[in-house]
Protein backbone atom coordinates (compact mmCIF):
# COMPACT_ATOMS: atom_id res chain seq x y z
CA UNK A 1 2.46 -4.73 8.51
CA UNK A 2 -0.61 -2.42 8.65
CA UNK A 3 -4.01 -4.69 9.34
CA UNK A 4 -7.27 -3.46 8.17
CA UNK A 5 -9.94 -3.41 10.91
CA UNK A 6 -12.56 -0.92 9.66
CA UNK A 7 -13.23 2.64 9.81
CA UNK A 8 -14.91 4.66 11.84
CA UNK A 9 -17.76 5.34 9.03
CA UNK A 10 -17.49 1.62 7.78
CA UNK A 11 -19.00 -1.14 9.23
CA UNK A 12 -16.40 -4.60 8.40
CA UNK A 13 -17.41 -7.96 9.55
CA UNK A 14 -14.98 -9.81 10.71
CA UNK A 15 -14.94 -11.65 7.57
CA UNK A 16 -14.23 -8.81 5.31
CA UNK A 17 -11.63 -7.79 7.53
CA UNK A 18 -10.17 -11.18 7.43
CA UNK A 19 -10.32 -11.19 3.54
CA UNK A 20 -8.96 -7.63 3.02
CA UNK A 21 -5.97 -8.87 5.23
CA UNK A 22 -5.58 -11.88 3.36
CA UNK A 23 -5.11 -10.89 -0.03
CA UNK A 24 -2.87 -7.92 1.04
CA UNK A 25 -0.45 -10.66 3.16
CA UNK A 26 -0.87 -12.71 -0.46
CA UNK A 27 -0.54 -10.47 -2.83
CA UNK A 28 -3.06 -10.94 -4.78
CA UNK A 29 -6.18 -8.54 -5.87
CA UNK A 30 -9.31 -9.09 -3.76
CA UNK A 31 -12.59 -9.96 -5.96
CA UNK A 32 -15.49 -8.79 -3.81
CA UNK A 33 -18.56 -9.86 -4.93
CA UNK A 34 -22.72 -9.16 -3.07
CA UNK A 35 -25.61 -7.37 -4.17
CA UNK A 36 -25.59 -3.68 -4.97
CA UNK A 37 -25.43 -1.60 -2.21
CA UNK A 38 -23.55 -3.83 -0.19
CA UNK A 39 -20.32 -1.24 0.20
CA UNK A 40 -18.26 -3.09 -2.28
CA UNK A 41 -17.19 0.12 -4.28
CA UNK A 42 -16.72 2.07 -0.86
CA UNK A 43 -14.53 -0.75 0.68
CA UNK A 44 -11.44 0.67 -1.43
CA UNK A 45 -11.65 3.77 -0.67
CA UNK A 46 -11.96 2.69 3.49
CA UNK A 47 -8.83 0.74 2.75
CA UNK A 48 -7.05 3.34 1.82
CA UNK A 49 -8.00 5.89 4.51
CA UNK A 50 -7.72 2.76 7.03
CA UNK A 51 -3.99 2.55 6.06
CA UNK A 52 -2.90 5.98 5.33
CA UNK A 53 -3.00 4.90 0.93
CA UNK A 54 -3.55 6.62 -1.76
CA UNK A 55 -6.34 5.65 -3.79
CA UNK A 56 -6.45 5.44 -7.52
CA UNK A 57 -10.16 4.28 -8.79
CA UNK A 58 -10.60 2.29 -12.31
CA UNK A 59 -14.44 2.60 -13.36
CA UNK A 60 -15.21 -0.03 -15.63
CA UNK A 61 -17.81 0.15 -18.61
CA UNK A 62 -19.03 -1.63 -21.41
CA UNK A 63 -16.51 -0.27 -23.73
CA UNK A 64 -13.64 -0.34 -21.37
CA UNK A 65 -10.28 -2.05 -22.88
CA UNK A 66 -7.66 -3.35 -20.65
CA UNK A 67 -5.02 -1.54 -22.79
CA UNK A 68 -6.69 1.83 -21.32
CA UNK A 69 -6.06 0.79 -17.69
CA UNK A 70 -1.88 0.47 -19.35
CA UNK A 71 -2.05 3.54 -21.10
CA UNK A 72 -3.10 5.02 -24.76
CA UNK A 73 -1.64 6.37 -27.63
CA UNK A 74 -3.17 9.62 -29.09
CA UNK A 75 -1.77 8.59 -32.57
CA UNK A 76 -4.47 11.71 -34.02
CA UNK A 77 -3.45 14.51 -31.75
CA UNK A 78 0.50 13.66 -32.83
CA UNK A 79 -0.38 13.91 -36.52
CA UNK A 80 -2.25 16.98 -36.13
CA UNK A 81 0.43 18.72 -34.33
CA UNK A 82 3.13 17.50 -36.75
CA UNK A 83 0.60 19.45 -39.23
CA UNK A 84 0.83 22.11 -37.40
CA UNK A 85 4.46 22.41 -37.27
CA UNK A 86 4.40 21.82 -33.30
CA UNK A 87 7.92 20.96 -31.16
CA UNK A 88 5.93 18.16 -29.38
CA UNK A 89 5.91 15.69 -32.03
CA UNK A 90 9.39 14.66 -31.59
CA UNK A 91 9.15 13.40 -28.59
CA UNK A 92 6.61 10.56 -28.79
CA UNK A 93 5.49 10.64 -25.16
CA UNK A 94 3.87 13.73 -25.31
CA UNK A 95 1.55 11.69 -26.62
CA UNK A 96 1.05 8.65 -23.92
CA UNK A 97 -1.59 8.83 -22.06
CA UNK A 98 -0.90 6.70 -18.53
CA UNK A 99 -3.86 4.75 -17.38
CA UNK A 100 -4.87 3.90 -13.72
CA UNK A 101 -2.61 0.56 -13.60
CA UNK A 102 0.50 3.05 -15.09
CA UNK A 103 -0.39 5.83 -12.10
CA UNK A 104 -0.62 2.84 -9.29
CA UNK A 105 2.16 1.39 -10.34
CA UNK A 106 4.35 4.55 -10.51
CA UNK A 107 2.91 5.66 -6.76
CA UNK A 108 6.39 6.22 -4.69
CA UNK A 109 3.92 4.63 -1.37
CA UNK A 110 1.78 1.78 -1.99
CA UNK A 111 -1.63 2.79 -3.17
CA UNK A 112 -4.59 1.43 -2.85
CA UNK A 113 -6.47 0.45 -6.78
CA UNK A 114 -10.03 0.13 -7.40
CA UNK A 115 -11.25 -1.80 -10.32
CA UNK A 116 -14.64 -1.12 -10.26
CA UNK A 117 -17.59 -3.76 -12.11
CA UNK A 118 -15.24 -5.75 -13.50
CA UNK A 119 -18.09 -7.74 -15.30
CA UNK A 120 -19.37 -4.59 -17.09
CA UNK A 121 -16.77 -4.81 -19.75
CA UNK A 122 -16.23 -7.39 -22.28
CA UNK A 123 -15.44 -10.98 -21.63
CA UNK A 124 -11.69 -10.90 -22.27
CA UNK A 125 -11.03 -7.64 -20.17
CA UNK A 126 -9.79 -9.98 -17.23
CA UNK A 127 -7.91 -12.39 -18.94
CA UNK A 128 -6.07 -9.08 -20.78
CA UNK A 129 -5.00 -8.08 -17.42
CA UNK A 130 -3.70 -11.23 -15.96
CA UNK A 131 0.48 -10.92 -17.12
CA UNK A 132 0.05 -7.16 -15.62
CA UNK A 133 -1.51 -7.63 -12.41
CA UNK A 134 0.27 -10.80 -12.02
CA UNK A 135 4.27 -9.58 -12.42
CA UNK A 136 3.35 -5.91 -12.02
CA UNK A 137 4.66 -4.48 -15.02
CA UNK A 138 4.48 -4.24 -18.53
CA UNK A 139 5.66 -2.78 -21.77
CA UNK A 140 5.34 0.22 -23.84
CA UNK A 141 5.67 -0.36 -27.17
CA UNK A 142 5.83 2.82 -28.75
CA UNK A 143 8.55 4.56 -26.18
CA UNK A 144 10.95 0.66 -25.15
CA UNK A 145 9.96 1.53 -21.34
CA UNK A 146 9.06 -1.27 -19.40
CA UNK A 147 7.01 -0.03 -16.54
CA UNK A 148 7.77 -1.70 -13.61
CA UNK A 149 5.54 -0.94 -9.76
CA UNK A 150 7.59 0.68 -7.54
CA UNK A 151 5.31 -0.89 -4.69
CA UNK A 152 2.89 -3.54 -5.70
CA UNK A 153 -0.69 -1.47 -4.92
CA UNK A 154 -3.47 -3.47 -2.79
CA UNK A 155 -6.02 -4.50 -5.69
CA UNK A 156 -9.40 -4.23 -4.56
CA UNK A 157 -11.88 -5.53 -7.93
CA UNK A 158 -15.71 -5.38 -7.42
CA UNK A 159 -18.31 -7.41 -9.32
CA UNK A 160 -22.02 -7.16 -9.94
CA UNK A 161 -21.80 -11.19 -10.99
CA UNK A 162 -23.24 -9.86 -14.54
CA UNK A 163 -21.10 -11.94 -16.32
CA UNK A 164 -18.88 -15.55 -15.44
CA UNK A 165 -15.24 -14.41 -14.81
CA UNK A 166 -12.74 -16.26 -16.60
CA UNK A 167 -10.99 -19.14 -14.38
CA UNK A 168 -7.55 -18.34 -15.12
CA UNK A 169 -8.25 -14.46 -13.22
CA UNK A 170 -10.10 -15.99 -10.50
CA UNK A 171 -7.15 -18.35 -9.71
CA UNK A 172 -5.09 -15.31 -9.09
CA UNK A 173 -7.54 -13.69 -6.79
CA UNK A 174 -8.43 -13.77 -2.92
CA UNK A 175 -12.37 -13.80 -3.33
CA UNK A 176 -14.66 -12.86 -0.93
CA UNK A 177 -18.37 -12.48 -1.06
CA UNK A 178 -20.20 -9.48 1.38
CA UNK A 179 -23.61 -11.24 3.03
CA UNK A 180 -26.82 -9.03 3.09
CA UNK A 181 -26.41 -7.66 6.80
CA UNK A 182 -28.22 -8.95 9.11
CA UNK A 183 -30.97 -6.94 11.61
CA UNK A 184 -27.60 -6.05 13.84
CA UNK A 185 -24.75 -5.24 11.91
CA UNK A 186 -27.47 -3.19 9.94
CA UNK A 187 -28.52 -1.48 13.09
CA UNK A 188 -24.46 -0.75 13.56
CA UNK A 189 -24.13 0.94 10.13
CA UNK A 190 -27.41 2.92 10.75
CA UNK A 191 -25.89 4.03 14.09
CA UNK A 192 -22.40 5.13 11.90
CA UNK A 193 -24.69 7.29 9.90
CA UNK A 194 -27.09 8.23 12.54
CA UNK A 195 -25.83 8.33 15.67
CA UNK A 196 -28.58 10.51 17.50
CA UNK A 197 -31.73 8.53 15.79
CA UNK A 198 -34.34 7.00 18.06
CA UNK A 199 -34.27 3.98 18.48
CA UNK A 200 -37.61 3.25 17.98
CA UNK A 201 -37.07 4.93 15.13
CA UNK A 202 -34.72 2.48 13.55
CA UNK A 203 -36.34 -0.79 14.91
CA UNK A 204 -39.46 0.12 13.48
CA UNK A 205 -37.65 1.23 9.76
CA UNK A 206 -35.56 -2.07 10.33
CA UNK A 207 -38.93 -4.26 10.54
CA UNK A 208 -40.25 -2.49 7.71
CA UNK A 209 -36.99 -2.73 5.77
CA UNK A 210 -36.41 -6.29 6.18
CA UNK A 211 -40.65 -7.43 5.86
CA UNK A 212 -40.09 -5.61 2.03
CA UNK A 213 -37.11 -7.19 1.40
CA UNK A 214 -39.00 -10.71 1.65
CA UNK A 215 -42.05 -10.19 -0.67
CA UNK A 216 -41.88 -12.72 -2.81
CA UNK A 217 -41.75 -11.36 -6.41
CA UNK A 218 -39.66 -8.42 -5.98
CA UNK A 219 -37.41 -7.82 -9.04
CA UNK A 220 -35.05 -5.24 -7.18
CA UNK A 221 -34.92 -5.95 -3.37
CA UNK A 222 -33.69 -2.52 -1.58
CA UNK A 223 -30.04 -2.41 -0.59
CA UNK A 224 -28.47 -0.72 2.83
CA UNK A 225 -27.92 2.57 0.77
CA UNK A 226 -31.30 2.68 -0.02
CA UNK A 227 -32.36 1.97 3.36
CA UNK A 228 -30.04 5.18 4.23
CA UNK A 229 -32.10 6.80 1.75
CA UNK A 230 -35.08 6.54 3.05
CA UNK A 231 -34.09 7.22 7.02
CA UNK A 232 -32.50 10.39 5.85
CA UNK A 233 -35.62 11.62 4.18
CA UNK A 234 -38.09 9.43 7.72
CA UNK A 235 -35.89 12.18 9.16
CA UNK A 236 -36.01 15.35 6.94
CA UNK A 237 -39.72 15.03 6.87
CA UNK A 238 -39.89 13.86 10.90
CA UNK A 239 -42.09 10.81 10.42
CA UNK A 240 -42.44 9.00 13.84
CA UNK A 241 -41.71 5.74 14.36
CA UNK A 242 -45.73 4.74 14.72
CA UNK A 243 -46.77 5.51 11.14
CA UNK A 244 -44.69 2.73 10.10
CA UNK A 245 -45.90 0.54 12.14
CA UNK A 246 -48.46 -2.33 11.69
CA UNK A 247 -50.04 -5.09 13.29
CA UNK A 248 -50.08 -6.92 10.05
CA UNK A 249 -47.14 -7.24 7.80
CA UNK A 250 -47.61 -5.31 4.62
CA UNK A 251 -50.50 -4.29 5.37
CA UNK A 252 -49.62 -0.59 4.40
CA UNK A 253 -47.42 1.10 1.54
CA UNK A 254 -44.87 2.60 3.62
CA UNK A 255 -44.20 6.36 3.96
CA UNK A 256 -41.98 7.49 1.13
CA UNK A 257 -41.21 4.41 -0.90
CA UNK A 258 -39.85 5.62 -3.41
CA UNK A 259 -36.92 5.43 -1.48
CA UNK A 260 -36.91 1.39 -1.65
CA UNK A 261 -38.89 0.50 -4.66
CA UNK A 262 -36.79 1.53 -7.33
CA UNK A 263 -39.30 0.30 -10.28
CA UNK A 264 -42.82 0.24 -11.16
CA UNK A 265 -43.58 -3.17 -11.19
CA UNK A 266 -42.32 -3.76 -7.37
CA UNK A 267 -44.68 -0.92 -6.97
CA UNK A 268 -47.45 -2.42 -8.71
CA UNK A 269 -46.46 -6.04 -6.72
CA UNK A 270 -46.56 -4.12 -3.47
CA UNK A 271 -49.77 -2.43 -3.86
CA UNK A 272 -51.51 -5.77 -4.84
CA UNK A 273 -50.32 -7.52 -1.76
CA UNK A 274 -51.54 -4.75 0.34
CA UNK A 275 -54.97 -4.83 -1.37
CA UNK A 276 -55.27 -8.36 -0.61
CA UNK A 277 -54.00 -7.89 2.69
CA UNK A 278 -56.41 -5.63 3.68
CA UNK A 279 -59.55 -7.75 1.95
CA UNK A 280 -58.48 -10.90 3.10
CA UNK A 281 -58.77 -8.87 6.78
CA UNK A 282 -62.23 -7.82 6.77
């Protein structure tokens, strides 16, 4: 059996890697949970390319059903046609539309399926999934088929903890939550996505980085991809290491922080500490 152990663009702990491997040697769908930015989205997709799978990728919204991850039935189009005088109406599944669960399931190799935010759609969306991702098949009504996987696909399902999940679901799911990097495995991923950088370079972004990340206050701390972000465009504008640096700890708005501080009132918080900073220093 194929183990997951990374990629070369995707920094696992050996935790993650542990949990991937788990649920796939179970069965059951890994629930990833961390804070935004994190690589929960991208772990799917490094699955997949880690062991040669296709990937199929659910996004969920707010007005996602669970019947459109099944399939849906364009009831409108069939009575317009039959209007119309068109051939297709006799044949009902003309008119099916397969969802992502339908295309995993019908994948001759095992694929790999994202279910994206799970917690952006409506309470019931998990618990409408359960009987499906549980036995791997289910029914359509309006043809008699009952769809059944020909390989159950490795369920990888993200959450942004904006809503509770139902019980019931997370009994049937391997969970795992991603820690915040710390100062090294952080400096690994930069390294992935910089591998010529100073190092002063990233030390001195990493201090800054991490000091931000503690204000007290913040309402949106900055994630690893915006920390990406804002190397890429250190880089693109060749910053040197020493403007970021500073004896005292925000005791300067760093270079382009837009990059970091994603709304005005972390702006506003920022800028106050600074100012205080710097009178509480003369």
């Amino acid at each position: 059996m194929s183990r997951f152990e990374g990629t070369e663009r995707y920094v696992a702990t050996d935790d993650l890697m542990m949990a991937v491997n788990a649920a796939i040697v179970l069965e059951r769908p890994l629930l990833v949970k961390g804070e935004p930015g994190t690589g929960k989205t991208q772990l799917a997709g490094e699955i997949a390319q880690a062991l040669n799978r296709p990937l199929i990728e659910w996004h969920i919204k707010s007005t996602t059903k669970a019947q459109q991850g099944l399939y849906e039935y364009d009831a409108v189009a069939r009575l317009r046609d039959s209007q119309l005088g068109d051939e297709r109406v006799h044949d009902i599944g003309n008119y099916i539309k397969k969802g992502k669960l339908w295309q995993a399931f019908q994948h001759e190799v095992q694929p790999v399926l994202l279910i994206d935010e799970i917690d952006k759609a409506d309470i019931e969306f998990p618990n409408d999934l359960l009987l499906e991702l549980d036995r791997m098949q289910f029914f359509v009504y309006e043809t008699s088929e009952q769809i059944v996987a020909r390989n159950r696909p490795i369920v990888v399902i993200t959450s942004n903890n904006e809503k509770e999940l139902p019980d019931a679901f997370l009994r049937r799911c391997f969970f795992h939550y991603i820690q915040f990097p710390d100062k090294e495995t952080m400096e690994s991923i930069i390294d992935v996505h910089f591998p010529k950088l100073k190092r002063d370079l990233i030390r001195d972004s990493l201090e800054v980085f991490f000091d931000l990340r503690e204000v007290p206050g913040l309402k949106k701390k900055p994630s690893t991809s915006e920390l990406l972000d804002w190397i890429k465009l250190l880089v693109a504008e060749d910053i040197p290491a020493e403007a970021l640096r500073s004896d005292e700890p925000r005791a300067a708005i760093p270079p382009l922080h837009g990059a970091l501080l994603k709304n005005e009132q972390d702006v506003h918080l920022f800028e106050r500490l600074v100012f205080l900073n710097r009178r509480n220093a003369r």
